[in-house]
Protein backbone atom coordinates (compact mmCIF):
# COMPACT_ATOMS: atom_id res chain seq x y z
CA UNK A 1 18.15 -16.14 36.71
CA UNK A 2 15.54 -18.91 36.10
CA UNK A 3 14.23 -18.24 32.45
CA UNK A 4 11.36 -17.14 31.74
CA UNK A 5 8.60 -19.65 30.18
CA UNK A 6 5.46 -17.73 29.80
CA UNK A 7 4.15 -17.90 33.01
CA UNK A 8 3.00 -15.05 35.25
CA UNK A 9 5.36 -15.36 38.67
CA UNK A 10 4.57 -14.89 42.25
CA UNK A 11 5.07 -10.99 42.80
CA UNK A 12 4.29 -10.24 39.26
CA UNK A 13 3.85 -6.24 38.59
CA UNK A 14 1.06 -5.68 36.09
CA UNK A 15 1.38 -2.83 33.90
CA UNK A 16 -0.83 -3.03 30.93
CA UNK A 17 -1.89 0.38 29.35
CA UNK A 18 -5.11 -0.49 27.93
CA UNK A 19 -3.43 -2.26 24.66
CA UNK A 20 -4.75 -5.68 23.77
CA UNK A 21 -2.01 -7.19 25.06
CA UNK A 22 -1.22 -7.98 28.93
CA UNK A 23 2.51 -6.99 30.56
CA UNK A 24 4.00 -7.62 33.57
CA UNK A 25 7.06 -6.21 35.01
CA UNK A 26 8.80 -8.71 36.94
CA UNK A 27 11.60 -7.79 39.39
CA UNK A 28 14.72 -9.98 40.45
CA UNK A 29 18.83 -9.50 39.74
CA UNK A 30 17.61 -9.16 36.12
CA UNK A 31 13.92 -7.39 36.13
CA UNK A 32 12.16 -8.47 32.55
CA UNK A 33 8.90 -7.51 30.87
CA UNK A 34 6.61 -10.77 30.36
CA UNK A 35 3.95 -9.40 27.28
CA UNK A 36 0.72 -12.01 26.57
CA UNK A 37 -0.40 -11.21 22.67
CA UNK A 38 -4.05 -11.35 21.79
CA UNK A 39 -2.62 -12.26 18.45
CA UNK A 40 -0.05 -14.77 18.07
CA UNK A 41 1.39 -13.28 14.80
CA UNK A 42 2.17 -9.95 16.76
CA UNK A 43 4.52 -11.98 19.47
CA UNK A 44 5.98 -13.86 16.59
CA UNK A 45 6.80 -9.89 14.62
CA UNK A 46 8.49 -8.59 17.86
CA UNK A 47 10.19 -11.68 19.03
CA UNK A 48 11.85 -11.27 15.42
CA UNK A 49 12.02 -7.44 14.91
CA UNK A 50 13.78 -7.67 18.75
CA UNK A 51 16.47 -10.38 17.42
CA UNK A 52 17.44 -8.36 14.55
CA UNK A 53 17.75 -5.35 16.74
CA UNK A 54 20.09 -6.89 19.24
CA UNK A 55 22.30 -8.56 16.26
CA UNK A 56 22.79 -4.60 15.13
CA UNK A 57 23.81 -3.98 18.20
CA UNK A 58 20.87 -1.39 18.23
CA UNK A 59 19.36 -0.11 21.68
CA UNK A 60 16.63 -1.38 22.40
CA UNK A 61 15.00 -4.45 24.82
CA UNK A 62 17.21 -7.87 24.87
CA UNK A 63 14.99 -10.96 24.06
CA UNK A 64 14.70 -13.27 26.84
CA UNK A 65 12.52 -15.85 25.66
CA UNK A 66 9.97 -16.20 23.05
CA UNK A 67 6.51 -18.84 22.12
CA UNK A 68 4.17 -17.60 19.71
CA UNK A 69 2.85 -20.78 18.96
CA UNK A 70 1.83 -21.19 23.00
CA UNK A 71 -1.75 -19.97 24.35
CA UNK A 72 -1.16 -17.39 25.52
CA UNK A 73 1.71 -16.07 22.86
CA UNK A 74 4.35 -14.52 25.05
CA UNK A 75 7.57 -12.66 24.38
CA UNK A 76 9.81 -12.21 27.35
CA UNK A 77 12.31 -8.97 27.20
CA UNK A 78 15.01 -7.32 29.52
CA UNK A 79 13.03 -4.16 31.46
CA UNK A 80 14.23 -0.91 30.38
CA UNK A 81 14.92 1.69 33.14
CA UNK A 82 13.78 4.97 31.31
CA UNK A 83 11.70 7.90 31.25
CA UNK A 84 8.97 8.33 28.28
CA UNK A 85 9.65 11.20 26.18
CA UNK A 86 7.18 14.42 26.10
CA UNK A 87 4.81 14.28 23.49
CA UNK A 88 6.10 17.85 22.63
CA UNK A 89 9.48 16.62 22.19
CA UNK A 90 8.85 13.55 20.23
CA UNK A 91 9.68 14.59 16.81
CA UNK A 92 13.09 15.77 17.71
CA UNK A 93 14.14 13.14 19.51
CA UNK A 94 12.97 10.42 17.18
CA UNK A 95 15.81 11.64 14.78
CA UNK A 96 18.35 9.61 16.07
CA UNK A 97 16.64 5.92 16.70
CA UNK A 98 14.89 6.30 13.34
CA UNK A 99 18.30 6.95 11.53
CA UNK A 100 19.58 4.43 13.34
CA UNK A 101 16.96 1.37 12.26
CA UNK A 102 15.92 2.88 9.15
CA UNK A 103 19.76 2.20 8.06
CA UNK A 104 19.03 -1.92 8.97
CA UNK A 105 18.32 -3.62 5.66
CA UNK A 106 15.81 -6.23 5.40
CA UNK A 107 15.43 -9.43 2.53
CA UNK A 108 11.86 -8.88 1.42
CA UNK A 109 8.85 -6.16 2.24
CA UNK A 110 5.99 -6.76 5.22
CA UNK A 111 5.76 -7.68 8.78
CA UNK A 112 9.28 -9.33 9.54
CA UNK A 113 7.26 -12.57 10.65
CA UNK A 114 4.02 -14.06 11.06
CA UNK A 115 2.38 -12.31 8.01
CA UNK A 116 2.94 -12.64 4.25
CA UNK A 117 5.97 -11.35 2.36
CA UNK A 118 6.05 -9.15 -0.62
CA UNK A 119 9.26 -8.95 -3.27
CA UNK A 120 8.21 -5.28 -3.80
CA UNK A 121 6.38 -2.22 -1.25
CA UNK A 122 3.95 -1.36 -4.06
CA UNK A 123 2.95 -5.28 -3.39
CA UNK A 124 2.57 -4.92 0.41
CA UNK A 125 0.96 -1.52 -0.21
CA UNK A 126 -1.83 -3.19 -2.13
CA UNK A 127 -2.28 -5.57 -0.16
CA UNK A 128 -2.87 -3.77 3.09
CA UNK A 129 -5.31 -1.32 0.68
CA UNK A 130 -7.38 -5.03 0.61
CA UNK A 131 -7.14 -5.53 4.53
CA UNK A 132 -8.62 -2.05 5.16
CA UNK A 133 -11.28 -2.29 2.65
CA UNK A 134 -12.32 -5.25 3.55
CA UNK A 135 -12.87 -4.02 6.81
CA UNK A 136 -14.40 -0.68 6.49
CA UNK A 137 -16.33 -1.01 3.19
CA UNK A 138 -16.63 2.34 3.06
CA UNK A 139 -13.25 3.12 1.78
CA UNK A 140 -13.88 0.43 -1.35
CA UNK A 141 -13.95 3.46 -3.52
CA UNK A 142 -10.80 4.92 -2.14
CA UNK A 143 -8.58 1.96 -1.94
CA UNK A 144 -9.50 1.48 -6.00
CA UNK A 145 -8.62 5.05 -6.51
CA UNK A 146 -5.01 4.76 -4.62
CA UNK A 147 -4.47 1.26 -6.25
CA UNK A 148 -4.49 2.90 -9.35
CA UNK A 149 -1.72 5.68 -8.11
CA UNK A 150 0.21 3.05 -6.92
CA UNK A 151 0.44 1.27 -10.01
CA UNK A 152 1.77 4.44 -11.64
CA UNK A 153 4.41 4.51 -9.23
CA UNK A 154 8.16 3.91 -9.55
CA UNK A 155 8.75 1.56 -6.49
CA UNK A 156 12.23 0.43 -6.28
CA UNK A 157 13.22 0.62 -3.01
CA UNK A 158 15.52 -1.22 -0.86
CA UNK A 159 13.29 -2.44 2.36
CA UNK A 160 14.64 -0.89 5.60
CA UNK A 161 13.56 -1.70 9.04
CA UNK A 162 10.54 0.07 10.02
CA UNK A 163 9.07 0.93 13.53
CA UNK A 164 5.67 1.44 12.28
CA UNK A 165 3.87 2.17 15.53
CA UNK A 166 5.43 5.48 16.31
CA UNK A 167 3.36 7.52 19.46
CA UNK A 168 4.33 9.07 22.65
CA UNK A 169 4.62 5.78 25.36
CA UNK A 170 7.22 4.02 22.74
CA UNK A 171 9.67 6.87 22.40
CA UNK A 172 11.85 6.46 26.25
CA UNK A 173 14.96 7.84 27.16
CA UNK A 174 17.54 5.66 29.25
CA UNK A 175 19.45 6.95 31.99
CA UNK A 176 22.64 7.96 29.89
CA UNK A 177 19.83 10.36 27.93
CA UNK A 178 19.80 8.05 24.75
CA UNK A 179 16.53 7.73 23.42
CA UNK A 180 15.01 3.99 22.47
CA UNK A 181 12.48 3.20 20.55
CA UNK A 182 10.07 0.25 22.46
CA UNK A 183 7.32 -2.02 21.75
CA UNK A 184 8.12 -3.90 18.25
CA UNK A 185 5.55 -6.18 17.55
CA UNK A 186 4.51 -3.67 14.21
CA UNK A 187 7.47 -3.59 13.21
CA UNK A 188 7.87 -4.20 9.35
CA UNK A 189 10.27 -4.04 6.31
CA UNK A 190 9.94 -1.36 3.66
CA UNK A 191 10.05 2.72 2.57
CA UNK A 192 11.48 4.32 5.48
CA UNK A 193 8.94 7.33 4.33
CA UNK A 194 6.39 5.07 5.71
CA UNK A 195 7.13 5.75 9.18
CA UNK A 196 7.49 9.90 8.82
CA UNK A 197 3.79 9.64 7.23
CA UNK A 198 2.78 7.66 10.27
CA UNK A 199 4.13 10.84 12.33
CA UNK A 200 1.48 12.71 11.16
CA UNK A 201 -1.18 11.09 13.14
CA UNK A 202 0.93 11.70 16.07
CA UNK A 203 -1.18 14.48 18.59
């Protein structure tokens, strides 16, 4: 197999879904996934989050080939021949992948790369309270309001991997009927309660 180095190749498959980023399925003797990031930092999280997975031994994509730095940032990952899982069975079937990473310890809190690392959640938790109301200025009084409950809060917890972009497309089972958890570029270290919440978006 010729590795991969960024580059779209003859007979390319596109199959973006409408995400900011552009994938291609490429076939051969071993068919990979080529993903272009909008945002280098987010090729730089999954090219990590994907590393760490594969060192646990955990299922999920295998890393082919990685530059975050390039323009376009690319990751390069092993294609994974699986079925998504109904939105009406998600929440069932996400009990045994969460387990699974949410038992993968992690060194400090945040994004696993590209982005700034905190020593404690409450830290990261403040700061992404910032990012939001910075951005929407209409939640200014809000974020003061939970910065204060956070600073009330007892916050010693032992960062575990997190998915943190949990919705029906990411959730696949493979063809032995294990389910896999895919598309890591979220990913991020910290209070494995983080991802249930995030389940509550979830249609």
């Amino acid at each position: 197999m010729t590795m991969p180095d960024g580059r779209i190749p003859h007979g390319a498959r596109e199959i973006t879904t409408g995400q900011a980023n552009r994938v291609w399925y490429i076939d051969g003797p071993e068919p990979y996934v080529l993903k272009h990031y909008s945002d280098p930092a987010r090729a730089a999280n999954e090219a990590e989050a994907l590393t760490l997975l594969n060192r646990y031994q955990t299922p999920a994509p295998r890393l082919l080939g990685a530059a975050p730095e390039a323009r376009p940032a690319w990751t390069a990952q092993t294609a994974v021949h699986a079925e998504p899982v109904p939105a009406s069975q998600l929440l069932k079937a996400l009990a045994e992948p969460l387990t699974t990473i949410h038992r993968i310890p992690g060194p400090h809190v945040g994004r696993l790369a590209g982005a700034r690392h905190h020593h404690r959640w409450r830290d990261y938790l403040h700061d992404r309270l910032d990012t939001y109301a910075a951005a929407a200025p209409d939640l200014v009084r809000t974020a003061a309001a939970l910065h204060h409950e956070l600073d009330t809060l007892d916050d010693n917890i032992q960062p575990r991997l997190l998915h943190h972009d949990l919705q029906p497309g990411h959730l696949v089972r493979s063809h032995t009927g294990k389910p896999l958890l895919l598309d890591w570029e979220l990913a991020a270290f910290g209070d494995p309660l983080s991802d249930l919440a995030r389940l509550r978006a979830v249609p």
